[in-house]
C-alpha atoms as a PDB file:
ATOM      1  CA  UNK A   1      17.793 -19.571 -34.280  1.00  0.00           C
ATOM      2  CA  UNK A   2      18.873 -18.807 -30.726  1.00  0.00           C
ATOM      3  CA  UNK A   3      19.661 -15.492 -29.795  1.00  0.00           C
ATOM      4  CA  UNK A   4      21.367 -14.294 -26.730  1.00  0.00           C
ATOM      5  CA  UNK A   5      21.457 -11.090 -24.686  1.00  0.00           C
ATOM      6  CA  UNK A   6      25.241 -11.206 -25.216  1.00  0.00           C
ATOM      7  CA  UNK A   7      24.239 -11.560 -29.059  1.00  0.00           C
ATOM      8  CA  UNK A   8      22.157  -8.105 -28.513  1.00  0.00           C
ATOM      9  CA  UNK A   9      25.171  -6.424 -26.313  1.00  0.00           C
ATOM     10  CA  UNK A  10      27.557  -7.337 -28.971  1.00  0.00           C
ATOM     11  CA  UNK A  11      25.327  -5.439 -32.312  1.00  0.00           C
ATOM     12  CA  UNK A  12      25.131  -2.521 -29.831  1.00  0.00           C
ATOM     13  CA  UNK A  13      28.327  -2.293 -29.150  1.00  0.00           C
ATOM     14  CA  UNK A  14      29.628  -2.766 -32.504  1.00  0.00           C
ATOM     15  CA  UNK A  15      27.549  -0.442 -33.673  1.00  0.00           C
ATOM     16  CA  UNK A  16      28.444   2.304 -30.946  1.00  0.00           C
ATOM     17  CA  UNK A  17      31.942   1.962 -30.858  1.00  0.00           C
ATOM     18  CA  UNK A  18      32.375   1.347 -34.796  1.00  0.00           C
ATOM     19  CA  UNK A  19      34.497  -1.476 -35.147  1.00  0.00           C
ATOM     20  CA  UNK A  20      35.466  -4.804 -33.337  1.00  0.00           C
ATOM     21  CA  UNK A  21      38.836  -3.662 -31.488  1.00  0.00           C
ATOM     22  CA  UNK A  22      37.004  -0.851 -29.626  1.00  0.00           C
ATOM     23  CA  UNK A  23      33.821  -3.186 -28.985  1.00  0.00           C
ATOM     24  CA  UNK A  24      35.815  -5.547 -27.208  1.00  0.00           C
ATOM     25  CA  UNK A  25      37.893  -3.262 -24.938  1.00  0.00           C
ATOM     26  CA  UNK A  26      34.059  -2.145 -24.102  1.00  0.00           C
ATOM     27  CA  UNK A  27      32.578  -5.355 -23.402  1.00  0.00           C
ATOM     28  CA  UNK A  28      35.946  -6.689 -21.983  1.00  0.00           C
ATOM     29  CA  UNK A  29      36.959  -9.548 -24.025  1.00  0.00           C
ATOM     30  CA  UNK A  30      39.417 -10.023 -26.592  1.00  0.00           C
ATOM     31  CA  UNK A  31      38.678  -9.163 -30.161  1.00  0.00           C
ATOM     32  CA  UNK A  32      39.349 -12.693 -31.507  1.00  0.00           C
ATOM     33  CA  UNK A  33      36.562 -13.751 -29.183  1.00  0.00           C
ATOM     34  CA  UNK A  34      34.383 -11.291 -30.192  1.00  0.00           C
ATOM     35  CA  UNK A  35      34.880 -11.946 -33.624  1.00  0.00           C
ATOM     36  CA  UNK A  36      34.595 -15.395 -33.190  1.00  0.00           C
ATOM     37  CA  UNK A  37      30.874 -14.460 -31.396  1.00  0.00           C
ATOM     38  CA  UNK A  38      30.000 -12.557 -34.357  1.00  0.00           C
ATOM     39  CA  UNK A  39      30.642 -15.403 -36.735  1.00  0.00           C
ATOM     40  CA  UNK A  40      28.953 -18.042 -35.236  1.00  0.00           C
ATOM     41  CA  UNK A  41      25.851 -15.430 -34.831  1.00  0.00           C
ATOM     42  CA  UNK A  42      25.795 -14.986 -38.518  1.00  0.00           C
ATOM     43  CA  UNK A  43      25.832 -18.363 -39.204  1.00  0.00           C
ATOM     44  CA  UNK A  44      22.601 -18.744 -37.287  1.00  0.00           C
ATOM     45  CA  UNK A  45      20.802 -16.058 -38.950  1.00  0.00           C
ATOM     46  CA  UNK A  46      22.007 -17.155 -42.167  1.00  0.00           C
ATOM     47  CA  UNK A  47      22.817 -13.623 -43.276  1.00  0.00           C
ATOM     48  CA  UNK A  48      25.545 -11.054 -42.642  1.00  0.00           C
ATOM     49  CA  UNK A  49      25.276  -8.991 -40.002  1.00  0.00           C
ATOM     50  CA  UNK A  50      27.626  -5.890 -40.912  1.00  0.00           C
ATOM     51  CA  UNK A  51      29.069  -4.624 -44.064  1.00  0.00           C
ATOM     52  CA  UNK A  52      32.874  -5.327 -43.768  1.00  0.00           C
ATOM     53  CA  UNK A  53      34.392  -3.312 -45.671  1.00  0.00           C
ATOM     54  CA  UNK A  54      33.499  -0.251 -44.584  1.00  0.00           C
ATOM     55  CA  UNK A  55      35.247   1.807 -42.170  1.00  0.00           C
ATOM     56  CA  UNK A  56      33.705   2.293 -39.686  1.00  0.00           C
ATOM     57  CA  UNK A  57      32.218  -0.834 -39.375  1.00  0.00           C
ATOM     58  CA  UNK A  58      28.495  -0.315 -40.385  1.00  0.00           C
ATOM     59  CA  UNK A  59      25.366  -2.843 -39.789  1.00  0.00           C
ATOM     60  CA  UNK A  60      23.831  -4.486 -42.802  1.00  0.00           C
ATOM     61  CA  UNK A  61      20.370  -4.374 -43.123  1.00  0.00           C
ATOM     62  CA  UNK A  62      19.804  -7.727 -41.378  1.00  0.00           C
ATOM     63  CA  UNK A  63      22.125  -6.079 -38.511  1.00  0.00           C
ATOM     64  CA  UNK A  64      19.900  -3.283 -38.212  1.00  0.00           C
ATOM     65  CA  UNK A  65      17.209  -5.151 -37.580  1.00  0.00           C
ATOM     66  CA  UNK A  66      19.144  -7.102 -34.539  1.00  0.00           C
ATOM     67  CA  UNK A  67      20.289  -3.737 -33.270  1.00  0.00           C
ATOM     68  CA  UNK A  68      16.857  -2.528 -33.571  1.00  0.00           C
ATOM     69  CA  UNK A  69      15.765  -5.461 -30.933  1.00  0.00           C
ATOM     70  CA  UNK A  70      18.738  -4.736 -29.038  1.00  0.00           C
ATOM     71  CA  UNK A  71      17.737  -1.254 -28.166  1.00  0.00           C
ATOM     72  CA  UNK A  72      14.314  -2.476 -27.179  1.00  0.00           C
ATOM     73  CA  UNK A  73      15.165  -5.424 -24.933  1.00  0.00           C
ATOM     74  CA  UNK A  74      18.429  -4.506 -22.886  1.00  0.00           C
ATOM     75  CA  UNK A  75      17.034  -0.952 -21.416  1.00  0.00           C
ATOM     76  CA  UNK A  76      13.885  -3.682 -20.121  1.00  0.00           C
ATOM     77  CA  UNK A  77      15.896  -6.264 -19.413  1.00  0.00           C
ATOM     78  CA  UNK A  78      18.549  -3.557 -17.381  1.00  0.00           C
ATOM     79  CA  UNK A  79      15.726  -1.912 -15.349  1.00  0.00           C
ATOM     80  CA  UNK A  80      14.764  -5.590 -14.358  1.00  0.00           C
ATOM     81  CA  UNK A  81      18.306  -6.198 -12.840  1.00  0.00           C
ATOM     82  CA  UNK A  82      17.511  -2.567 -11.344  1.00  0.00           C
ATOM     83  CA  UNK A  83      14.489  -3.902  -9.645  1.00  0.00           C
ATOM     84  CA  UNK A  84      16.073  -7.134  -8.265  1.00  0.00           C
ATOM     85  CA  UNK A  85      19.278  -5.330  -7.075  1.00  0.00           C
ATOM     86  CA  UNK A  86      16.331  -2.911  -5.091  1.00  0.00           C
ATOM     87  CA  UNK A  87      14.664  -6.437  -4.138  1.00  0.00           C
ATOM     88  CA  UNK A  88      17.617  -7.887  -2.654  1.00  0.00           C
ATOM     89  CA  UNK A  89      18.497  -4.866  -1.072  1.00  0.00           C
ATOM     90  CA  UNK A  90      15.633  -4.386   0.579  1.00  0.00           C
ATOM     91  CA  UNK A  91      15.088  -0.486  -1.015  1.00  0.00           C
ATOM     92  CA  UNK A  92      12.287  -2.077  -3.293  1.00  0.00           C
ATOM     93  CA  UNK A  93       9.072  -3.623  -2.944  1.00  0.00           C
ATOM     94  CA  UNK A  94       5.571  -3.841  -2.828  1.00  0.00           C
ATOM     95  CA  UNK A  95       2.942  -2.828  -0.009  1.00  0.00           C
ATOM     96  CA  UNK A  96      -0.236  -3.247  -1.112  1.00  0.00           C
ATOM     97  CA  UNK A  97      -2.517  -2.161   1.755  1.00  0.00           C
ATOM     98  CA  UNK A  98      -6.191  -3.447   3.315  1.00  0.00           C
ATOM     99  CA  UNK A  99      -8.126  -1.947   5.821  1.00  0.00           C
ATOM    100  CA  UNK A 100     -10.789  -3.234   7.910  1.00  0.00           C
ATOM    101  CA  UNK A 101     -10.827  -0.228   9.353  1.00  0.00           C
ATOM    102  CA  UNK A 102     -13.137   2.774   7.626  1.00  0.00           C
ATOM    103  CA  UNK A 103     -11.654   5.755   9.265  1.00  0.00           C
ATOM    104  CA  UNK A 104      -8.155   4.771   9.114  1.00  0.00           C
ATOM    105  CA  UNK A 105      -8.382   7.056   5.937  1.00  0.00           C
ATOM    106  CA  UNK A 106      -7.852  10.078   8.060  1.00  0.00           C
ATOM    107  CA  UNK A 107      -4.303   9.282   9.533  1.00  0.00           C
ATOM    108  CA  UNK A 108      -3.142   7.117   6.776  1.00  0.00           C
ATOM    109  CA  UNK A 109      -2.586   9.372   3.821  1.00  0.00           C
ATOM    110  CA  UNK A 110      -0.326  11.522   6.188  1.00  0.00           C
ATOM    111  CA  UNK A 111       1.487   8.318   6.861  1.00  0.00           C
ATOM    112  CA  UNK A 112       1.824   7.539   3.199  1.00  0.00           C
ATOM    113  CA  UNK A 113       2.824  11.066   1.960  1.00  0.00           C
ATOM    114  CA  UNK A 114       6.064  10.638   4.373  1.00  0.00           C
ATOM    115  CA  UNK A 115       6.462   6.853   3.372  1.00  0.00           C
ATOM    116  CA  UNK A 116       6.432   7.914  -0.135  1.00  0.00           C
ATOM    117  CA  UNK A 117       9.171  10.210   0.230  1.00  0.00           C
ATOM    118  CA  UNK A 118      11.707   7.525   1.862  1.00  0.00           C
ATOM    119  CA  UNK A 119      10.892   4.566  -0.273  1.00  0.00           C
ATOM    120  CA  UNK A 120      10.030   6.007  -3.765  1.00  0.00           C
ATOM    121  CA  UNK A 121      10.918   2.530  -5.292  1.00  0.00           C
ATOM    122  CA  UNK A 122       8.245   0.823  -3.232  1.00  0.00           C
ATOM    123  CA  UNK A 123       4.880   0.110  -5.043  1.00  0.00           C
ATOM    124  CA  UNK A 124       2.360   1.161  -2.520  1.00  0.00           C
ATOM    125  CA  UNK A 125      -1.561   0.813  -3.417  1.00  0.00           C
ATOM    126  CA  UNK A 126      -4.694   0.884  -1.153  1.00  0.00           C
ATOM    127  CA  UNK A 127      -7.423  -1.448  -0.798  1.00  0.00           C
ATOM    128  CA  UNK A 128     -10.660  -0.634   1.300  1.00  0.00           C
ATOM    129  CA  UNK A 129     -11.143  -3.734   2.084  1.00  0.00           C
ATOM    130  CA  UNK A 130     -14.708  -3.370   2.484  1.00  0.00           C
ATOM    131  CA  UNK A 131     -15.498  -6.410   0.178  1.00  0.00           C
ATOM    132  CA  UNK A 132     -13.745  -9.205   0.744  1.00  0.00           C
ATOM    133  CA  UNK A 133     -11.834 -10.708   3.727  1.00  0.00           C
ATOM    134  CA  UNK A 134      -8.452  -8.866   4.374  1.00  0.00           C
ATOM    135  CA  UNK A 135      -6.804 -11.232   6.234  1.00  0.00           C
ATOM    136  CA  UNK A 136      -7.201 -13.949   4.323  1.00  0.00           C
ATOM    137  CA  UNK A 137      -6.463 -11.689   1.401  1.00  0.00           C
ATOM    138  CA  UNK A 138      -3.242 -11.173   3.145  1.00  0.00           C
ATOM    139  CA  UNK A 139      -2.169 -14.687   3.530  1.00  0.00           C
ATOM    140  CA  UNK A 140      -3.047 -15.408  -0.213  1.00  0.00           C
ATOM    141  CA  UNK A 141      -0.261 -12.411  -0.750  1.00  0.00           C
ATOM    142  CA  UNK A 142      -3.489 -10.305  -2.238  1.00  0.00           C
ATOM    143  CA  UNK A 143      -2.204  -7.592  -0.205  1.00  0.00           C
ATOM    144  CA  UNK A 144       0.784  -6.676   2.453  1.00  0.00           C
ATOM    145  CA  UNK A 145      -0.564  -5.208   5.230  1.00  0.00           C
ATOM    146  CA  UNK A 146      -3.712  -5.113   6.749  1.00  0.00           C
ATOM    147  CA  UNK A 147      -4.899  -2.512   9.198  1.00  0.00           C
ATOM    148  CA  UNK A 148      -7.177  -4.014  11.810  1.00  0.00           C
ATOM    149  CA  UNK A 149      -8.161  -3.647  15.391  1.00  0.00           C
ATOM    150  CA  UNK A 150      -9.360  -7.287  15.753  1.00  0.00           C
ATOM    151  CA  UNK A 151      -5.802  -9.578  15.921  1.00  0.00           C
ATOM    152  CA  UNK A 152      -6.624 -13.209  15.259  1.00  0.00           C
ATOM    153  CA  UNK A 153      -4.239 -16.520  15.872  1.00  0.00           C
ATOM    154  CA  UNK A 154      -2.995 -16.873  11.526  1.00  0.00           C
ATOM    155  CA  UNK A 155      -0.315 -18.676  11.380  1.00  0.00           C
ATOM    156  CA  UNK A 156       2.404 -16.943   9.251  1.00  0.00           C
ATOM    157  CA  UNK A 157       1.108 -13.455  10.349  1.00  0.00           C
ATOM    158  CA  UNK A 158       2.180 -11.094  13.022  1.00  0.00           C
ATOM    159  CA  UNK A 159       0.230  -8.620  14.418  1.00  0.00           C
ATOM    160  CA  UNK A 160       2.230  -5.560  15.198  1.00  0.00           C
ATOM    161  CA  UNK A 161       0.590  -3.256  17.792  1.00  0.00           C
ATOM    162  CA  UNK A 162       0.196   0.544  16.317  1.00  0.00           C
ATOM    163  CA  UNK A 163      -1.375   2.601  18.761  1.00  0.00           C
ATOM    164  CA  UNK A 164      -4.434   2.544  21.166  1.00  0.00           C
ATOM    165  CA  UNK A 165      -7.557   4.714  20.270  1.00  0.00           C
ATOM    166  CA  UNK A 166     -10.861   5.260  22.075  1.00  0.00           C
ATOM    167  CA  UNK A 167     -14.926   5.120  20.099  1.00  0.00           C
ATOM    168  CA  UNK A 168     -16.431   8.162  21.087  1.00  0.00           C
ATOM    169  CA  UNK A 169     -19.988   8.843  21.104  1.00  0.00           C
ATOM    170  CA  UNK A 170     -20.968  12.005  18.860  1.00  0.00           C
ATOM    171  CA  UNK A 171     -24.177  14.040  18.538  1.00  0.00           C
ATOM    172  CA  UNK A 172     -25.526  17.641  17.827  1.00  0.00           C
ATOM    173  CA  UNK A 173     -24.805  19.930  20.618  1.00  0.00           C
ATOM    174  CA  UNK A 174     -28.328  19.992  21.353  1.00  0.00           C
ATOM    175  CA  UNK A 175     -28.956  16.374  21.873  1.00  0.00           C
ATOM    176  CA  UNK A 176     -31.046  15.117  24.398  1.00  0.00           C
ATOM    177  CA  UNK A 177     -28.126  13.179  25.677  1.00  0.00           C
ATOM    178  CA  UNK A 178     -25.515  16.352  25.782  1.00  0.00           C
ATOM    179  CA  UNK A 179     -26.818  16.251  29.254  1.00  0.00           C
ATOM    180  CA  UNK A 180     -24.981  12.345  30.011  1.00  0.00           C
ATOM    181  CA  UNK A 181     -21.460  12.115  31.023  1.00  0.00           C
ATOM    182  CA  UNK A 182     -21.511   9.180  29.180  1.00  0.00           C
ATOM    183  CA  UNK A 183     -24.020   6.484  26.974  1.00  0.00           C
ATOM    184  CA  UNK A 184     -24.265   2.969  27.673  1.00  0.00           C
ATOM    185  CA  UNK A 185     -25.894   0.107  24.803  1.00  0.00           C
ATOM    186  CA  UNK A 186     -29.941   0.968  26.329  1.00  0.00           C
ATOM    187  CA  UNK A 187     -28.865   4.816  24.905  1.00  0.00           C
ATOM    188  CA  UNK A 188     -28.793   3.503  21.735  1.00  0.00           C
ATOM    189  CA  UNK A 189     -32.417   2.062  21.654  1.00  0.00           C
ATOM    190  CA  UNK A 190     -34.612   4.918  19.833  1.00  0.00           C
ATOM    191  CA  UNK A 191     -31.518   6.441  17.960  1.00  0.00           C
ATOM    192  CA  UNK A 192     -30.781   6.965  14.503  1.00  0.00           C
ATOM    193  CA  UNK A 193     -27.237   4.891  14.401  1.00  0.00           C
ATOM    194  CA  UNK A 194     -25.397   6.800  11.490  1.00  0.00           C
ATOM    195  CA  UNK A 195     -22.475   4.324  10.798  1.00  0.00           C
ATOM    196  CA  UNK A 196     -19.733   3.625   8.041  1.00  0.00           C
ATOM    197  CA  UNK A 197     -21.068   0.800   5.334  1.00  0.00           C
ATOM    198  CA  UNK A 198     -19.201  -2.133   6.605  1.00  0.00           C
ATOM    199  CA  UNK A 199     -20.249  -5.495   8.303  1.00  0.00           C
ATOM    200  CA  UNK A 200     -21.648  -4.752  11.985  1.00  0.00           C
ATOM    201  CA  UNK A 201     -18.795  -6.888  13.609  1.00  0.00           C
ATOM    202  CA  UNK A 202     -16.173  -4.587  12.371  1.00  0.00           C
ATOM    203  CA  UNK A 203     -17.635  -1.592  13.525  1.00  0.00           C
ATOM    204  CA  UNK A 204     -16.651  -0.637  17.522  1.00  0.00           C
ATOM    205  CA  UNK A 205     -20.218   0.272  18.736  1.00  0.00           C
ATOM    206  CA  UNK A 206     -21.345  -3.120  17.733  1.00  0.00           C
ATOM    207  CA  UNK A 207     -18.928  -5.474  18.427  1.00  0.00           C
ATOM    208  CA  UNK A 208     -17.664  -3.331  22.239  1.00  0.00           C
ATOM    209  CA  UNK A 209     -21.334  -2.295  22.835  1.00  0.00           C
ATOM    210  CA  UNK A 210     -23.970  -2.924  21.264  1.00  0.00           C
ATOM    211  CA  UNK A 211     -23.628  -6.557  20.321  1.00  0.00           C
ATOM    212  CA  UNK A 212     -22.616  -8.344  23.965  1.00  0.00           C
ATOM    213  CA  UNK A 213     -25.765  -6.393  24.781  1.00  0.00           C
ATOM    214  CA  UNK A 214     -28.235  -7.305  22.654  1.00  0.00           C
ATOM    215  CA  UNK A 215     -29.331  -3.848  21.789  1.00  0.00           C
ATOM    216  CA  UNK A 216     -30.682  -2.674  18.558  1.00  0.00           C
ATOM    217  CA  UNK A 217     -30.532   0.877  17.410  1.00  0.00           C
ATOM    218  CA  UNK A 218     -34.367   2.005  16.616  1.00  0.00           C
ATOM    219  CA  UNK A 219     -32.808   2.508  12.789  1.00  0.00           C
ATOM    220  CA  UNK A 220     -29.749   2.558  11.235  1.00  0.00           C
ATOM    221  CA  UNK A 221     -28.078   4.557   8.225  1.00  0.00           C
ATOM    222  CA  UNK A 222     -25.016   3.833   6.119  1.00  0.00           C
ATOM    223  CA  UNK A 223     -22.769   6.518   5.338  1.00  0.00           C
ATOM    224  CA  UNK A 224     -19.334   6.469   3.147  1.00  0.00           C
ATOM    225  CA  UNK A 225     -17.916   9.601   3.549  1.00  0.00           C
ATOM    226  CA  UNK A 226     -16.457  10.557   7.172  1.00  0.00           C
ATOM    227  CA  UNK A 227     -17.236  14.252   6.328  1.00  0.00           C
ATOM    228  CA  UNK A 228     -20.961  13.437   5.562  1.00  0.00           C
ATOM    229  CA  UNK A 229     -21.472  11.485   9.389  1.00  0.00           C
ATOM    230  CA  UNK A 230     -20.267  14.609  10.502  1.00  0.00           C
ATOM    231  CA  UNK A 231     -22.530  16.480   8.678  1.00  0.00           C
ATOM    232  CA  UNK A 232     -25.430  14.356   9.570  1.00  0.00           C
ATOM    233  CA  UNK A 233     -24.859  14.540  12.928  1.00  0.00           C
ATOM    234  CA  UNK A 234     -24.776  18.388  13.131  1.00  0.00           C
ATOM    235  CA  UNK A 235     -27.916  18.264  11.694  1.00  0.00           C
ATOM    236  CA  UNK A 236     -29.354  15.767  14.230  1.00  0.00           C
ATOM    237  CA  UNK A 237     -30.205  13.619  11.737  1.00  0.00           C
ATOM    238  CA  UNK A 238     -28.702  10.621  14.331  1.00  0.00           C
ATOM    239  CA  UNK A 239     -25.915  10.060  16.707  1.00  0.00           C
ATOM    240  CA  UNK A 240     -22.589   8.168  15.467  1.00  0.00           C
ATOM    241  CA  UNK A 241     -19.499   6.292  17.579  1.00  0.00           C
ATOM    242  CA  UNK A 242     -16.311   7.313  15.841  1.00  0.00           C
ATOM    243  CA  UNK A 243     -12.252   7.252  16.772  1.00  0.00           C
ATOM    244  CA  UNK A 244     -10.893   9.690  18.522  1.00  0.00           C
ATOM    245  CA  UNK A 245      -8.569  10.563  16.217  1.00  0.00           C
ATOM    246  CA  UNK A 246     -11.553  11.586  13.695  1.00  0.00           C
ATOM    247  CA  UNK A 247     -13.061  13.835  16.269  1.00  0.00           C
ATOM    248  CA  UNK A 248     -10.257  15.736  17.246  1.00  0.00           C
ATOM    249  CA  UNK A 249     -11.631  18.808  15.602  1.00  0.00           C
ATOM    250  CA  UNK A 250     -15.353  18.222  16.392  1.00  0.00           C
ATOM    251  CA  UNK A 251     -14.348  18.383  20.494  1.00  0.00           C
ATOM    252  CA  UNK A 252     -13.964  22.082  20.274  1.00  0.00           C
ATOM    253  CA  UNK A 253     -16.829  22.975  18.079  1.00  0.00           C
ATOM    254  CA  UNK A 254     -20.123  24.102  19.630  1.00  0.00           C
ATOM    255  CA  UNK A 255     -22.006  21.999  16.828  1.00  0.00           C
ATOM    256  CA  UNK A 256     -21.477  19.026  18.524  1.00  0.00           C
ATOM    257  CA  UNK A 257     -20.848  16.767  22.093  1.00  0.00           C
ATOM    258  CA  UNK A 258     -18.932  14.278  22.509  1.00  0.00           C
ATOM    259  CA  UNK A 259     -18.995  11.404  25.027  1.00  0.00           C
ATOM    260  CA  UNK A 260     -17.498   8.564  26.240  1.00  0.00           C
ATOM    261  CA  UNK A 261     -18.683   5.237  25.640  1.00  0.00           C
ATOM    262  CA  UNK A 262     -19.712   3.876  29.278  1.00  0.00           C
ATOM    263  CA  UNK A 263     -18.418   5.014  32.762  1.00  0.00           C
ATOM    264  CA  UNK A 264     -15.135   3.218  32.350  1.00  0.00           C
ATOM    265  CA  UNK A 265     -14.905   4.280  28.539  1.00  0.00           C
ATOM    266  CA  UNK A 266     -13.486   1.581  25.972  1.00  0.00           C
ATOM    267  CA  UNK A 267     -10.113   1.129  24.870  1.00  0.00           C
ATOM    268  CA  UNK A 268      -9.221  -0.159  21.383  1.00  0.00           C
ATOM    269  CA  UNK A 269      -5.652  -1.380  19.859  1.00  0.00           C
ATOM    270  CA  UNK A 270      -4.799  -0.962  16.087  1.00  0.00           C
ATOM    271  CA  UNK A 271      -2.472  -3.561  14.487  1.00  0.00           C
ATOM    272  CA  UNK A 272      -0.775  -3.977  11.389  1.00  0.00           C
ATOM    273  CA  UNK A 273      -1.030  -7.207  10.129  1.00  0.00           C
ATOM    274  CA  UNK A 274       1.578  -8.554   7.653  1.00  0.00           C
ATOM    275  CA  UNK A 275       3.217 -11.848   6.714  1.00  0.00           C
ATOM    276  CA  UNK A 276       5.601 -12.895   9.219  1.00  0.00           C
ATOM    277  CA  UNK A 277       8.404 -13.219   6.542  1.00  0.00           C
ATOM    278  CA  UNK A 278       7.651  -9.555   5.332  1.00  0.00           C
ATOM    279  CA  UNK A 279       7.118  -7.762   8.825  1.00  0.00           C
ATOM    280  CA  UNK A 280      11.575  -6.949   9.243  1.00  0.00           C
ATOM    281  CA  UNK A 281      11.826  -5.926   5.560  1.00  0.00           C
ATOM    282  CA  UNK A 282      13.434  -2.262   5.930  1.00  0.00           C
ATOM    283  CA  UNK A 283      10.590  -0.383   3.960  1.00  0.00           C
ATOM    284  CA  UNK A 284       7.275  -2.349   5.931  1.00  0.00           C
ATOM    285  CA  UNK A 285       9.447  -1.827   9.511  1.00  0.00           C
ATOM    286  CA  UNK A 286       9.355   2.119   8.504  1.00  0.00           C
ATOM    287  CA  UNK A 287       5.672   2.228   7.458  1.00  0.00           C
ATOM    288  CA  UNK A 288       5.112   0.427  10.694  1.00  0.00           C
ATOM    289  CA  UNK A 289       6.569   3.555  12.758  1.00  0.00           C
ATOM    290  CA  UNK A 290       5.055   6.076  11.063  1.00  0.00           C
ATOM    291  CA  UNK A 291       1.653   4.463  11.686  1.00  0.00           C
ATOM    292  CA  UNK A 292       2.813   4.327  15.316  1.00  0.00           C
ATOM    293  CA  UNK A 293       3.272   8.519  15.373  1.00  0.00           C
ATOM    294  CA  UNK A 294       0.936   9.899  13.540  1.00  0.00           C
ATOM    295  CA  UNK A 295      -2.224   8.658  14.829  1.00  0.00           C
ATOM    296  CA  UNK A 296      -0.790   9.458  18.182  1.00  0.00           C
ATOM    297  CA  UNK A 297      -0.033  13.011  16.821  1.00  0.00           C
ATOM    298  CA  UNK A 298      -3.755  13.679  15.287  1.00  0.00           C
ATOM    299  CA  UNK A 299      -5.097  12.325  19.043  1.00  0.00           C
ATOM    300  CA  UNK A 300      -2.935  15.305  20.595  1.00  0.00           C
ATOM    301  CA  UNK A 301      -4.106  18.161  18.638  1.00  0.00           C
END
């Protein structure tokens, strides 16, 4: 037996319109063809498939059972064309998202909330990346977009710059080294480093700082939670290096200093990282300059 959509758009419409003339007028084609459908789809069943003598036109039991399937299938398989039509229109989509960057929590649910808005047919999910390697993740089509501050040569991938943020050094207020205008990598000797659980190389005050200057913190302790650095800190519990963008809050409050890192101060760049075939789609474009504002926004307040 081999049953067609058409077979499944032809019970339903039967069945809606009672009767073959005004079935055909509905799927536009001529009632002799339509009849002619209907025969040859009995004969494959082996059964009738509507009890022909009644007016109107009513399904057999057998024809039930078809129409039964038909009002199952076409409302999946009509969504699906739904989907594609988004697809190829570029209104649909997925954006699965990786970060190699902790913090980037605090700017990007702003930036999602207004994505969300404009592209409601666009799957978005976040992963942490905090377990596995996001840009390779990316080029196995794992995720979409990677947030990152360290571009690397992929091929396939662009790197689209976002904005440009500064580590800043954060302690309690009374701190022995409130009194610096700024810390340097020796600072760092016989603190408590209080730092986000992720490898050393992705974190700024290794990888700018510490790191090219072979200086070890006297201890260090991993913290998830953003909030709970903070909270450490205040309590001089340890010093921490965080964005800019995190601290724009804790620069005004008398529980804490902040300073910059060195004389000159260090500049960072965030990227979004996506598949070069990906990176023009309408929807990823968007997200793209939203990430671009917001950040920029947070830094201002």
């Amino acid at each position: 037996m081999h049953i067609e959509f058409r077979h499944l758009r032809t019970i339903k419409a039967i069945h809606e319109a009672g009767g073959l003339a005004r079935a055909a007028e509905v799927l536009n084609i001529t009632q002799s063809a339509l009849s002619h459908q209907v025969k040859g789809l009995e004969e494959q069943v082996g059964v009738e498939l509507f009890v022909r003598r009644s007016k109107p036109l009513k399904l057999s039991v057998a024809g039930q059972k078809l129409l039964r399937l038909a009002e199952k299938v076409l409302p999946e398989i009509e969504a699906l064309e739904a989907d594609f039509l988004g697809l190829r229109s570029g209104r649909a989509g997925r954006l699965h998202i990786a970060m190699e960057c902790h913090a980037c929590f605090e700017w990007l649910f702003p930036v999602l909330e207004q994505f969300r808005k404009a592209w409601p047919d666009v799957d978005v999910d976040i992963r942490a990346g905090l377990a596995f390697d996001a840009l390779n993740a990316l080029q196995r089509e794992e995720v979409d977009l990677v947030l990152s501050s360290d571009p690397e040569d992929l091929p396939g991938v662009d790197f689209s710059p976002l904005f440009d943020y500064s580590p800043l050094f954060v302690a309690a207020a009374g701190h022995p080294l409130a009194a610096r205008e700024y810390v340097e990598a020796e600072d760092f000797r016989d603190q408590v480093l209080i730092a986000y659980p992720v490898d050393r190389t992705r974190l700024d005050v290794f990888s700018q700082l510490l790191m090219p200057a072979r200086v070890e913190p006297r201890a260090i302790r991993r913290v998830e939670l953003t909030a709970v650095i903070l909270l450490l800190v205040a309590s001089n519990r340890g010093v921490a290096v965080l964005p800019d963008w995190v601290l724009r809050e804790v620069k005004v409050s008398s529980d804490y200093i902040t300073r910059p890192i060195t004389a000159q101060g260090i500049t960072r760049r965030m990227y979004a990282a996506t598949r070069a075939e990906d990176t023009a789609k309408p929807y990823m474009a968007h997200l793209v300059r939203l990430a671009r504002s917001e950040p920029v926004k947070m830094q201002r307040r």
